[in-house]
N, C-alpha and C. Protein backbone atom coordinates (compact mmCIF):
# COMPACT_ATOMS: atom_id res chain seq x y z
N UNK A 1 140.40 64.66 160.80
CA UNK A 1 139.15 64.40 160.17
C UNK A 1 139.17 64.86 158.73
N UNK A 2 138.44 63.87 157.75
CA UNK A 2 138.81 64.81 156.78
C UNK A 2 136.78 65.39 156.21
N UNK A 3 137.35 66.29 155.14
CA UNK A 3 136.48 66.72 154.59
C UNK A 3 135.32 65.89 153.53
N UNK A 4 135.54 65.29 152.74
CA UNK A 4 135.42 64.18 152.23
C UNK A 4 134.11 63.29 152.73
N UNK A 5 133.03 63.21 151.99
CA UNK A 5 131.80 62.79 152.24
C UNK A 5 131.89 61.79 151.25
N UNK A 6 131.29 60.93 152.04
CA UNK A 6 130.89 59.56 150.98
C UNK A 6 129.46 58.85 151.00
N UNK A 7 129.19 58.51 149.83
CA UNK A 7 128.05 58.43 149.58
C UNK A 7 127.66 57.46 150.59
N UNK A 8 126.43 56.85 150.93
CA UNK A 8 125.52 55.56 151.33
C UNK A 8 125.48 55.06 150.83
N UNK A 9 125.48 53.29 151.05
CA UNK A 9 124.83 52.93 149.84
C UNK A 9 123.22 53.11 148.98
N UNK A 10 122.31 53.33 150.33
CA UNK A 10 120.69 54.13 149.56
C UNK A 10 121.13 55.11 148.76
N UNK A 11 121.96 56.33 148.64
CA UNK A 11 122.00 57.35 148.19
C UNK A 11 122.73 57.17 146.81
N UNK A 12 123.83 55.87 146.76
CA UNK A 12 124.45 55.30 145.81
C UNK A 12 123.21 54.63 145.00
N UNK A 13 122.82 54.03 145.30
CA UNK A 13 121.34 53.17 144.59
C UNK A 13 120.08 54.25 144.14
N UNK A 14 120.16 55.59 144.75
CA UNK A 14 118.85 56.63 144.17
C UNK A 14 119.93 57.21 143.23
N UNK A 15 120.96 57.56 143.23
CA UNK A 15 121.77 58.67 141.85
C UNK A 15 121.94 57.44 140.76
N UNK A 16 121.85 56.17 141.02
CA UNK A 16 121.79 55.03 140.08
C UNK A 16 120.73 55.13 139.12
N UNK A 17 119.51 55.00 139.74
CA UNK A 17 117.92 55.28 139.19
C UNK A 17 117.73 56.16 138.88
N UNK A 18 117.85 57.42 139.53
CA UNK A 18 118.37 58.75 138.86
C UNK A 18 118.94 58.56 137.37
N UNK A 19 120.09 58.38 137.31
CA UNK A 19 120.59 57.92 135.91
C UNK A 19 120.01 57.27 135.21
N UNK A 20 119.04 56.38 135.34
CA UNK A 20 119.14 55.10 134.56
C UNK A 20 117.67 56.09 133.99
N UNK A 21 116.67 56.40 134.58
CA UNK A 21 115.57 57.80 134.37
C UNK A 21 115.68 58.32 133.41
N UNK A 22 116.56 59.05 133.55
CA UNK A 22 116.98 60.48 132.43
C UNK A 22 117.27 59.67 131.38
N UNK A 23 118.46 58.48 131.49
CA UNK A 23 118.89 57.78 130.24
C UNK A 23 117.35 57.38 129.91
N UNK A 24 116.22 56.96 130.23
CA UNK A 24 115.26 56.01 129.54
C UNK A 24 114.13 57.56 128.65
N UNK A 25 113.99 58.57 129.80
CA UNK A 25 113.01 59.57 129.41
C UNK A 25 113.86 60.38 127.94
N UNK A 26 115.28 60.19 127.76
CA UNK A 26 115.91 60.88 126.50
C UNK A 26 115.95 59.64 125.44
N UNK A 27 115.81 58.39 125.75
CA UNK A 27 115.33 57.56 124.76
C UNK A 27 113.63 56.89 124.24
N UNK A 28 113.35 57.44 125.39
CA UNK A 28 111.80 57.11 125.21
C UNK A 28 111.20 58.09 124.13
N UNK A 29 110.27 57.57 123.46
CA UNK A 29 109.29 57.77 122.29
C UNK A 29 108.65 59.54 122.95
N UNK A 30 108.75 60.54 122.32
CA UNK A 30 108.60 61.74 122.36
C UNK A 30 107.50 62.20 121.42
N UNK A 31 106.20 62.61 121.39
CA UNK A 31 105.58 63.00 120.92
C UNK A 31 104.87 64.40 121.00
N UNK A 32 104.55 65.26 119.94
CA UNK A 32 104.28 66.56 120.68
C UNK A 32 103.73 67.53 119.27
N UNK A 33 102.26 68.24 119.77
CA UNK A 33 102.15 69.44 118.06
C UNK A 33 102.80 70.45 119.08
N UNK A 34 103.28 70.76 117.93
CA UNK A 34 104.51 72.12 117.75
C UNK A 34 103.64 73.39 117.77
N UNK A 35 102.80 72.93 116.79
CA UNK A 35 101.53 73.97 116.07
C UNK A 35 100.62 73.92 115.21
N UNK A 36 99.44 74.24 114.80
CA UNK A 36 98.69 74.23 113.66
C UNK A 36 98.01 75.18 113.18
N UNK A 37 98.21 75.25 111.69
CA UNK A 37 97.42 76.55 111.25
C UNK A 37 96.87 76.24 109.80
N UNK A 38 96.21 77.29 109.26
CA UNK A 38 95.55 77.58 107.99
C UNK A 38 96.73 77.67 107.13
N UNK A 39 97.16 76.99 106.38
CA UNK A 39 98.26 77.01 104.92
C UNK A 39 97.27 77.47 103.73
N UNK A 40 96.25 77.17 103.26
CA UNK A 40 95.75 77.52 102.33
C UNK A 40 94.03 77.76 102.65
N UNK A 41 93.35 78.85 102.39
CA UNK A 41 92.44 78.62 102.20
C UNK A 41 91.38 79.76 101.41
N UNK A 42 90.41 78.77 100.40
CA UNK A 42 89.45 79.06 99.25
C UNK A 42 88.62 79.01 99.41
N UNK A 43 87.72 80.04 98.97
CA UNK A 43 86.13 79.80 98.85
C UNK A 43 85.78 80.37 97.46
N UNK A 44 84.89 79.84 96.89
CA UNK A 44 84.34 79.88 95.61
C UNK A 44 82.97 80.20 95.43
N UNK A 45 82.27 80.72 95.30
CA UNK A 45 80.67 80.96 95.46
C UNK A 45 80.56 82.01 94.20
N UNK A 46 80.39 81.44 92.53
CA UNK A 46 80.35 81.42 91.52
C UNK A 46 78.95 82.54 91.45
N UNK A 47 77.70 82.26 91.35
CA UNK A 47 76.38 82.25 91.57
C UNK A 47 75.91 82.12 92.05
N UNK A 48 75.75 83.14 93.71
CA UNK A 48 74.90 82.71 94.88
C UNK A 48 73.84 82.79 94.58
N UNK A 49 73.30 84.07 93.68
CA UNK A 49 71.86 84.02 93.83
C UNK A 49 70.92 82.98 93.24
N UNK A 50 71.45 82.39 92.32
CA UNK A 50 71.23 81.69 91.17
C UNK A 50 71.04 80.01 92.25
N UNK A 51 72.32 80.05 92.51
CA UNK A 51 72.77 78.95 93.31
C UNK A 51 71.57 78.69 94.26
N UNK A 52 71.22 79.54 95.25
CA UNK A 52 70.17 79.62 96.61
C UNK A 52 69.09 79.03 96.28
N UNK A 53 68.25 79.43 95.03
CA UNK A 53 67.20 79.63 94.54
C UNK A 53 67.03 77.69 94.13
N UNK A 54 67.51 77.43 93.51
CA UNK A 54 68.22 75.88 93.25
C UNK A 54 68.16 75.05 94.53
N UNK A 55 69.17 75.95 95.35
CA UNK A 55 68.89 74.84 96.63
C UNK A 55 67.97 74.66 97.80
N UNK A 56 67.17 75.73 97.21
CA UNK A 56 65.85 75.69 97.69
C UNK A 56 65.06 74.36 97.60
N UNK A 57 65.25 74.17 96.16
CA UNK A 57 64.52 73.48 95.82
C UNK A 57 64.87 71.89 95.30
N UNK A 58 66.45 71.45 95.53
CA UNK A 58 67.06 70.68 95.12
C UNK A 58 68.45 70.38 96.42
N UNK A 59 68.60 69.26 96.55
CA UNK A 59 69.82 69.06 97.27
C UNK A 59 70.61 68.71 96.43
N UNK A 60 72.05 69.76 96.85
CA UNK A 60 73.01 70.01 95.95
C UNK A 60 73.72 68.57 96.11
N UNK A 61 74.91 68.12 95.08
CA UNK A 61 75.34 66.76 95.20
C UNK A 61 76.84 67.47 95.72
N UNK A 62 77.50 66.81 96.62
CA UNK A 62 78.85 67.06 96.53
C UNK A 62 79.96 66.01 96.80
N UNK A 63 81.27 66.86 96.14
CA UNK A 63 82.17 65.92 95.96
C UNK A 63 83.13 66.28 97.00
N UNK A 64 83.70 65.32 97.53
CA UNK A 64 84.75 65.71 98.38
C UNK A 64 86.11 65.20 98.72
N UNK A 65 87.22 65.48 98.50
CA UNK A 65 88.51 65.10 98.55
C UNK A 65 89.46 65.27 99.42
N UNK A 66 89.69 64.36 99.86
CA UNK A 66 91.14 64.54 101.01
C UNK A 66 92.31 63.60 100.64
N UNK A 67 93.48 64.81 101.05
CA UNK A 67 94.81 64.66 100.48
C UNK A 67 95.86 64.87 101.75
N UNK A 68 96.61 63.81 102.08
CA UNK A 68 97.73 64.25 103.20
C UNK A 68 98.99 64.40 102.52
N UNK A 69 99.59 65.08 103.13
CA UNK A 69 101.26 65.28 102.69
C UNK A 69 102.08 65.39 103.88
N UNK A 70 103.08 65.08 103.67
CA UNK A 70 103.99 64.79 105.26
C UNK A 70 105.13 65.09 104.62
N UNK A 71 106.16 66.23 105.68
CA UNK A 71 108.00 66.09 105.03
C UNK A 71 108.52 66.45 106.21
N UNK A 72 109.71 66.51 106.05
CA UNK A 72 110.42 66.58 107.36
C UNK A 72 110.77 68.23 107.25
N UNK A 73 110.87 68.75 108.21
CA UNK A 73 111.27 70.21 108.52
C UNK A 73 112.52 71.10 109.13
N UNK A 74 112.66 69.56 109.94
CA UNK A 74 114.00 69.80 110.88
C UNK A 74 114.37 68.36 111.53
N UNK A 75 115.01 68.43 112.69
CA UNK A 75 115.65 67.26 113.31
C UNK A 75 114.56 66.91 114.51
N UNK A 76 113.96 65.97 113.97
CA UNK A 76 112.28 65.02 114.64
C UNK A 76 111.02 65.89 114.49
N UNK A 77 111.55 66.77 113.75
CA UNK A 77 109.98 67.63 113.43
C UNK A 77 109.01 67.63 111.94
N UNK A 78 108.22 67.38 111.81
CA UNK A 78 107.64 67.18 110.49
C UNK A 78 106.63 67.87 110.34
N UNK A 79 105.83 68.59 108.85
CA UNK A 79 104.77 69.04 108.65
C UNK A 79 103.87 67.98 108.24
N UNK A 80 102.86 67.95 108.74
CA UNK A 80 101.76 67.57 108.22
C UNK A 80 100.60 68.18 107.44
N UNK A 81 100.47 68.33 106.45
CA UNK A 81 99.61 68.88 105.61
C UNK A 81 98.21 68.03 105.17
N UNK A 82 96.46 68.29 105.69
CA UNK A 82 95.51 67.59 105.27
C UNK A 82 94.83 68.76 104.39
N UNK A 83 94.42 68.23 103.28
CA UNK A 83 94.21 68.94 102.23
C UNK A 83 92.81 68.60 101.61
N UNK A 84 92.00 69.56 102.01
CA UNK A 84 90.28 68.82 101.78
C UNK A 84 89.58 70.01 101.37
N UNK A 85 88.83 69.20 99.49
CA UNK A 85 88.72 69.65 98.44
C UNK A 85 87.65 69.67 98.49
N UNK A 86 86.22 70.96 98.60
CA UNK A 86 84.97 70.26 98.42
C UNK A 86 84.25 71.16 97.78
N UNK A 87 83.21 70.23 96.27
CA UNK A 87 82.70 70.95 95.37
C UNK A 87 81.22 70.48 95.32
N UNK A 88 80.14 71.78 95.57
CA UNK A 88 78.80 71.56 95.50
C UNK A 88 78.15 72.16 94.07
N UNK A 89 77.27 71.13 94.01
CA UNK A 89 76.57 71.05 92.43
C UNK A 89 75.07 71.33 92.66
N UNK A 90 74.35 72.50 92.15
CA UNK A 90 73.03 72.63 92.03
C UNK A 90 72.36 72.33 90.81
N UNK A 91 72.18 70.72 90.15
CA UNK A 91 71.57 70.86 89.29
C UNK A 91 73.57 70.65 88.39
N UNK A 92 73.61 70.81 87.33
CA UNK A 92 74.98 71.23 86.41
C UNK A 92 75.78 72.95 86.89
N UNK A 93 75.36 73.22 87.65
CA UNK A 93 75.50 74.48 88.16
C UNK A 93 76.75 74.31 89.14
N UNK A 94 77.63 74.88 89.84
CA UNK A 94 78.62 74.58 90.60
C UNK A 94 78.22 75.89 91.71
N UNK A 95 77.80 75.36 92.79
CA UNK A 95 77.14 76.05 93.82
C UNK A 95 78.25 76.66 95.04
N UNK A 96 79.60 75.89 95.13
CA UNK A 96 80.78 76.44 95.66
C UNK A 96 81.55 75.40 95.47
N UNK A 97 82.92 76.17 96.06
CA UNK A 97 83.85 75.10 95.82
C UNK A 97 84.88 75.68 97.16
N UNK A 98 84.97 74.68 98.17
CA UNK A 98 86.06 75.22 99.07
C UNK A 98 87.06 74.65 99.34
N UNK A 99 88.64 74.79 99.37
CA UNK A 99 89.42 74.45 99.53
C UNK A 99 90.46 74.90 100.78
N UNK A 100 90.65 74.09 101.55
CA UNK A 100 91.14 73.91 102.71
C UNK A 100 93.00 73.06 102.48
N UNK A 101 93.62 73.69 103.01
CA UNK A 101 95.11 73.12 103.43
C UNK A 101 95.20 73.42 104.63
N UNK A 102 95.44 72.46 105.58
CA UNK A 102 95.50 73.07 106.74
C UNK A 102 96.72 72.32 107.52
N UNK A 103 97.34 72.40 108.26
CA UNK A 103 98.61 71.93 108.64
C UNK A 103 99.31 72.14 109.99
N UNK A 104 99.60 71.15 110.34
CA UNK A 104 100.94 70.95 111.82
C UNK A 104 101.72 70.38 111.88
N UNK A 105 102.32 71.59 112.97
CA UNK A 105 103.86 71.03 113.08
C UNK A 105 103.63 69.90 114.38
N UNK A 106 104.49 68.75 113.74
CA UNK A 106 104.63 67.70 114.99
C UNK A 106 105.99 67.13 115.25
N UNK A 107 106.15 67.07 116.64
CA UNK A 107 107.66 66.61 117.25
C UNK A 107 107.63 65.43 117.03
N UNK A 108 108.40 64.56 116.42
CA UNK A 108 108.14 63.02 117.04
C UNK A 108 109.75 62.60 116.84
N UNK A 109 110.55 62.14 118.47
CA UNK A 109 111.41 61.79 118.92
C UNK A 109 111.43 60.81 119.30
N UNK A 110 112.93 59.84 119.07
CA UNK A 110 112.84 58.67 118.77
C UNK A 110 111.96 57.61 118.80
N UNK A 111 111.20 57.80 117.95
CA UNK A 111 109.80 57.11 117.22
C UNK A 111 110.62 56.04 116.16
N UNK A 112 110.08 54.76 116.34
CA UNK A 112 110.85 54.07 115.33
C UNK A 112 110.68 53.86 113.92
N UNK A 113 111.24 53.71 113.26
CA UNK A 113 111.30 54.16 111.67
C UNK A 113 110.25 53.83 111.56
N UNK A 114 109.84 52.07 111.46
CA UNK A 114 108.42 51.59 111.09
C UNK A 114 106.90 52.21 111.32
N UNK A 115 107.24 53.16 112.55
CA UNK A 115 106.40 53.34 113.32
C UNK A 115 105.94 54.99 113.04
N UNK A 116 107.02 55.65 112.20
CA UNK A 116 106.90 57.23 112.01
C UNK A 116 106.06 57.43 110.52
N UNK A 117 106.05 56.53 109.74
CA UNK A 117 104.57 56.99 108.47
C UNK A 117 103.33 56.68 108.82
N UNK A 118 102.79 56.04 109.81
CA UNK A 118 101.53 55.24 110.38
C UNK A 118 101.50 56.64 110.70
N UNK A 119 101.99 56.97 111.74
CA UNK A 119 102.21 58.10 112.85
C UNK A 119 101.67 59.27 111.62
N UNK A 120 102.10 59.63 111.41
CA UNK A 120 102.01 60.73 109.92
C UNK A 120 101.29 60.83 109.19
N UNK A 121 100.76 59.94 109.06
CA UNK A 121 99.47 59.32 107.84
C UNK A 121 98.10 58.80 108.30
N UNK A 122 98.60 58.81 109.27
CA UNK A 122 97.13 58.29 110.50
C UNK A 122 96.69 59.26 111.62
N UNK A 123 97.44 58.77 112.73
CA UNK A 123 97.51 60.14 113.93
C UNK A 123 97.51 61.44 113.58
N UNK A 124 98.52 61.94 113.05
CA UNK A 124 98.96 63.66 112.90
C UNK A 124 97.25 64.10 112.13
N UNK A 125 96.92 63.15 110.87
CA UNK A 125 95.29 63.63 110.50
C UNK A 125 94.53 63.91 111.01
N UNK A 126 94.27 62.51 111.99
CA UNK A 126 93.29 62.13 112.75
C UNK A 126 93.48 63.74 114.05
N UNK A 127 94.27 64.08 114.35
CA UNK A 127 94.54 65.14 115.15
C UNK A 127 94.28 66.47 114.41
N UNK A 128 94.32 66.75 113.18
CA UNK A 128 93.75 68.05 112.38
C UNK A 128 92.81 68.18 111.96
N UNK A 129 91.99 67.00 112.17
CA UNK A 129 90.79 67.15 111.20
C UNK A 129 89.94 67.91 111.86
N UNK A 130 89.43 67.20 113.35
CA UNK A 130 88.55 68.41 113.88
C UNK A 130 88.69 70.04 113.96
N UNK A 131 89.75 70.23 113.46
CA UNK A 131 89.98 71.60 113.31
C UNK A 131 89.44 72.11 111.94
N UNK A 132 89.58 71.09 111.32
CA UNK A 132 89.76 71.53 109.95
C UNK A 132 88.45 71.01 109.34
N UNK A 133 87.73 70.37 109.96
CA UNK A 133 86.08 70.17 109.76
C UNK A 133 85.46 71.64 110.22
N UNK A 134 85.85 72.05 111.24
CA UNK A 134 84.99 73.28 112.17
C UNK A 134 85.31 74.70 110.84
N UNK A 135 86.43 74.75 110.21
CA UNK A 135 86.90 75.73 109.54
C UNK A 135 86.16 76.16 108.04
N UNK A 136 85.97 74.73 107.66
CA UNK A 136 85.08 74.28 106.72
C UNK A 136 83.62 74.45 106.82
N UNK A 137 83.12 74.00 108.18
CA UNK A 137 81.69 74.59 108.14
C UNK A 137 81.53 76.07 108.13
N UNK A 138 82.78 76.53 109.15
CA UNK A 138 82.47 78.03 109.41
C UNK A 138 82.15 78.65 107.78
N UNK A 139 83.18 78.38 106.76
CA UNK A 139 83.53 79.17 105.61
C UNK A 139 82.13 79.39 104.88
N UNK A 140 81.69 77.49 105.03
CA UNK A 140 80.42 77.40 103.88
C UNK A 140 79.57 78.56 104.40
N UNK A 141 78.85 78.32 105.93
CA UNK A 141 77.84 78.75 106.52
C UNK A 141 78.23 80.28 106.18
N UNK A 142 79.42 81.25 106.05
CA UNK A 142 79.86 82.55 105.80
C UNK A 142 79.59 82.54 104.35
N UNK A 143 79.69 81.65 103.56
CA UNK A 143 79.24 81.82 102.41
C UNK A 143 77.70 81.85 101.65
N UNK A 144 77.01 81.28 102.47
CA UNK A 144 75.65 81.29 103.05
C UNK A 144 75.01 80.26 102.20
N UNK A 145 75.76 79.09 102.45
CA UNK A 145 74.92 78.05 102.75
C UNK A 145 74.64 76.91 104.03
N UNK A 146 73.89 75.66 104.17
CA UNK A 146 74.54 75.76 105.06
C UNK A 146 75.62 75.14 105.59
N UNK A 147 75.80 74.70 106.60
CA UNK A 147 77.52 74.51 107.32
C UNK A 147 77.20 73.29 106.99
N UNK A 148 79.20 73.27 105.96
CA UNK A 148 79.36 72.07 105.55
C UNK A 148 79.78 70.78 106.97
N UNK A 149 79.01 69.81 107.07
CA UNK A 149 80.12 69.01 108.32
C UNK A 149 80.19 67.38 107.97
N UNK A 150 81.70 67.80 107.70
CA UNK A 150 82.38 65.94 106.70
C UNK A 150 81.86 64.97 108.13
N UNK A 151 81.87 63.89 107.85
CA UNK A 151 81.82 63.06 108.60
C UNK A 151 83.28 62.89 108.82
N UNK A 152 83.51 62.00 110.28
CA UNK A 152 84.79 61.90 110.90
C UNK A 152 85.10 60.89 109.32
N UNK A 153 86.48 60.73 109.28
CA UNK A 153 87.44 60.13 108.51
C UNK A 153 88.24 59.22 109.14
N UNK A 154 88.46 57.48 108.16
CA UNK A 154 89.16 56.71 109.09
C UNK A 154 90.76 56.72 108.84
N UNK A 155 91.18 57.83 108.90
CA UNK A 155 92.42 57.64 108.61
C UNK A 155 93.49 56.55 108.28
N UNK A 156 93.35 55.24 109.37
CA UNK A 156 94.19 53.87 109.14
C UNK A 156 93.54 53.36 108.05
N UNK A 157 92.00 53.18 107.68
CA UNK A 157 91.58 52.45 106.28
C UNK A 157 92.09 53.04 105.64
N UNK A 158 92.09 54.56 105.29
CA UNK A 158 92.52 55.14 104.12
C UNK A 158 94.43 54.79 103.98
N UNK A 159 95.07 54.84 105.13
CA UNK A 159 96.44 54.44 104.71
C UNK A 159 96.44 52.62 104.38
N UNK A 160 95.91 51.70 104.53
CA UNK A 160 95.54 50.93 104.90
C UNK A 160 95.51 50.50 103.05
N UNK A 161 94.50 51.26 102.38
CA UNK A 161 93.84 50.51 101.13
C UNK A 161 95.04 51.87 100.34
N UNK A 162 96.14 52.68 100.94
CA UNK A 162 96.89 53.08 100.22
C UNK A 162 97.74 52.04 100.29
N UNK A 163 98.74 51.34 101.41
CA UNK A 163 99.55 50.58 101.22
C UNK A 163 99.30 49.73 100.61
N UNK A 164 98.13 49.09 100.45
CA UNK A 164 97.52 47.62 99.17
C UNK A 164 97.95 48.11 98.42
N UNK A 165 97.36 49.04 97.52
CA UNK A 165 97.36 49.96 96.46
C UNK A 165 98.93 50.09 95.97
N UNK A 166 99.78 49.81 96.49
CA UNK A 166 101.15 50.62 96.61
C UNK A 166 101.94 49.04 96.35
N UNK A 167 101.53 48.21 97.29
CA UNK A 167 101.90 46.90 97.10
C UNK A 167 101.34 46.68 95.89
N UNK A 168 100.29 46.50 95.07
CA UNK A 168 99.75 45.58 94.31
C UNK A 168 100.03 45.82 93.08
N UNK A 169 101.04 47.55 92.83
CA UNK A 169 101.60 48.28 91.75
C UNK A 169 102.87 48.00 91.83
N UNK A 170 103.67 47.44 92.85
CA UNK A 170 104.68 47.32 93.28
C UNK A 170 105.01 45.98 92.55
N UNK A 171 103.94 44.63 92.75
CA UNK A 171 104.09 43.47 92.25
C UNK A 171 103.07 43.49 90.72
N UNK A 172 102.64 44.20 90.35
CA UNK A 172 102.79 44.49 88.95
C UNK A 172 103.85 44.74 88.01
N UNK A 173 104.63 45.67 88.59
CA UNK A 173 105.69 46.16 87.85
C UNK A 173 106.50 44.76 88.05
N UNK A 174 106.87 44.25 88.96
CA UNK A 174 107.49 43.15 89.30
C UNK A 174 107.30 42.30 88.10
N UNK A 175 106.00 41.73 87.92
CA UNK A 175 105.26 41.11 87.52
C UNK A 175 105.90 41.27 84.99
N UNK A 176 105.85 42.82 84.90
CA UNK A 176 106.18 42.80 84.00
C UNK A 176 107.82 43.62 83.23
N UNK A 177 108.66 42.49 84.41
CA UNK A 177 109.81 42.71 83.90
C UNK A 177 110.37 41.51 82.86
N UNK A 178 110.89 41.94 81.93
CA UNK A 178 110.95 40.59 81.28
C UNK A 178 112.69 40.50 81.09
N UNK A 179 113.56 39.64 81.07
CA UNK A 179 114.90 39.24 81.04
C UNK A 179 115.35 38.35 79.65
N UNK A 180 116.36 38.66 79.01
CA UNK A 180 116.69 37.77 77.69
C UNK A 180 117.71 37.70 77.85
C-alpha cells in the first residue's frame, strides 16, 4: 500500500477556485484611509471686542476657500490634503480668519490610472470634509462666534469645471503656437 494520497476530483476543482480567489482578491481594486489628521491649523480673532459689538448688529460677510492637494507617499499610498481658508468681515473690519489643512492617508491598490485622480480629487475630499467642517465650527464657536458650518461641497463639479479649465488653457496655448 502506499502512502501517497491523491486528490478528488471535487477537492481538485475547490484548490482550483481557491487559487483563482486569492489571484482575483490581490488584483482586485483595494481601497482603504490609512489615517486622518490636523496638518495645519489657524485661528485669527484680530478684535473680538470690537468685532462682537459689530456683529451684533451686522452680519459679517465671509469668504471662503478650498484647496486640495494630493502626492504620493509610498507604494499605493497617497496624502490627501483639503485646505479651507475662511475670512469674516464686520463692516471693513476683519472679524476672524481660520485656516484649516487637514489631511489623509489613503491606500488605493490597483486602482486604474484613469481612475486614481477622480479618486483623489473627488472621493478622498468628499471623505475629509465632514471632519473638517466639524473642526471648523468647533474653532469659530471657541473663538466666540458663532459655529462656522460650510455647506456640503460638490467635489466632482469642482474637479469637473477644473478639468474644463485645464482643457480650455491647454487648447489656448495650442491655439497660439505659431510655425515659420
Amino acid at each position: 500500500m502506499s502512502d501517497e494520497t491523491e486528490d478528488t476530483p471535487a477537492e481538485k476543482t475547490d484548490a482550483t477556485e481557491n487559487a483563482v480567489e486569492n489571484t482575483a482578491e490581490n488584483t482586485g481594486v483595494q481601497i482603504g484611509i490609512l489615517g486622518q489628521y490636523i496638518k495645519d491649523l489657524s485661528f485669527e480673532n484680530p478684535t473680538p471686542a470690537q468685532t462682537l459689538q459689530k456683529m451684533a448688529k451686522e452680519k459679517p460677510s465671509m469668504d471662503i476657500n478650498v484647496n486640495l492637494n494630493a502626492r504620493v507617499v509610498g507604494e499605493d499610498v497617497y496624502e490627501v490634503d483639503l485646505k479651507i481658508t475662511t475670512t469674516a468681515k464686520a463692516g471693513e473690519d476683519t472679524a476672524f480668519v481660520a485656516e484649516l489643512v487637514y489631511s489623509g492617508l489613503f491606500a488605493a491598490k490597483n486602482l486604474p490610472e484613469n481612475t486614481l485622480q477622480p479618486f483623489l480629487m473627488i472621493e478622498a475630499p468628499r471623505m475629509l470634509f465632514p471632519f473638517a467642517r466639524r473642526i471648523l465650527a468647533d474653532v469659530t464657536r471657541d473663538g466666540g462666534f458663532p459655529p462656522l458650518m460650510l455647506e456640503p461641497i460638490d467635489f466632482a463639479a469642482l474637479y469637473q469645471q477644473q478639468m474644463q479649465a485645464a482643457q480650455a488653457a491647454q487648447a489656448t496655448a495650442t491655439d497660439d503656437v505659431v510655425v515659420n
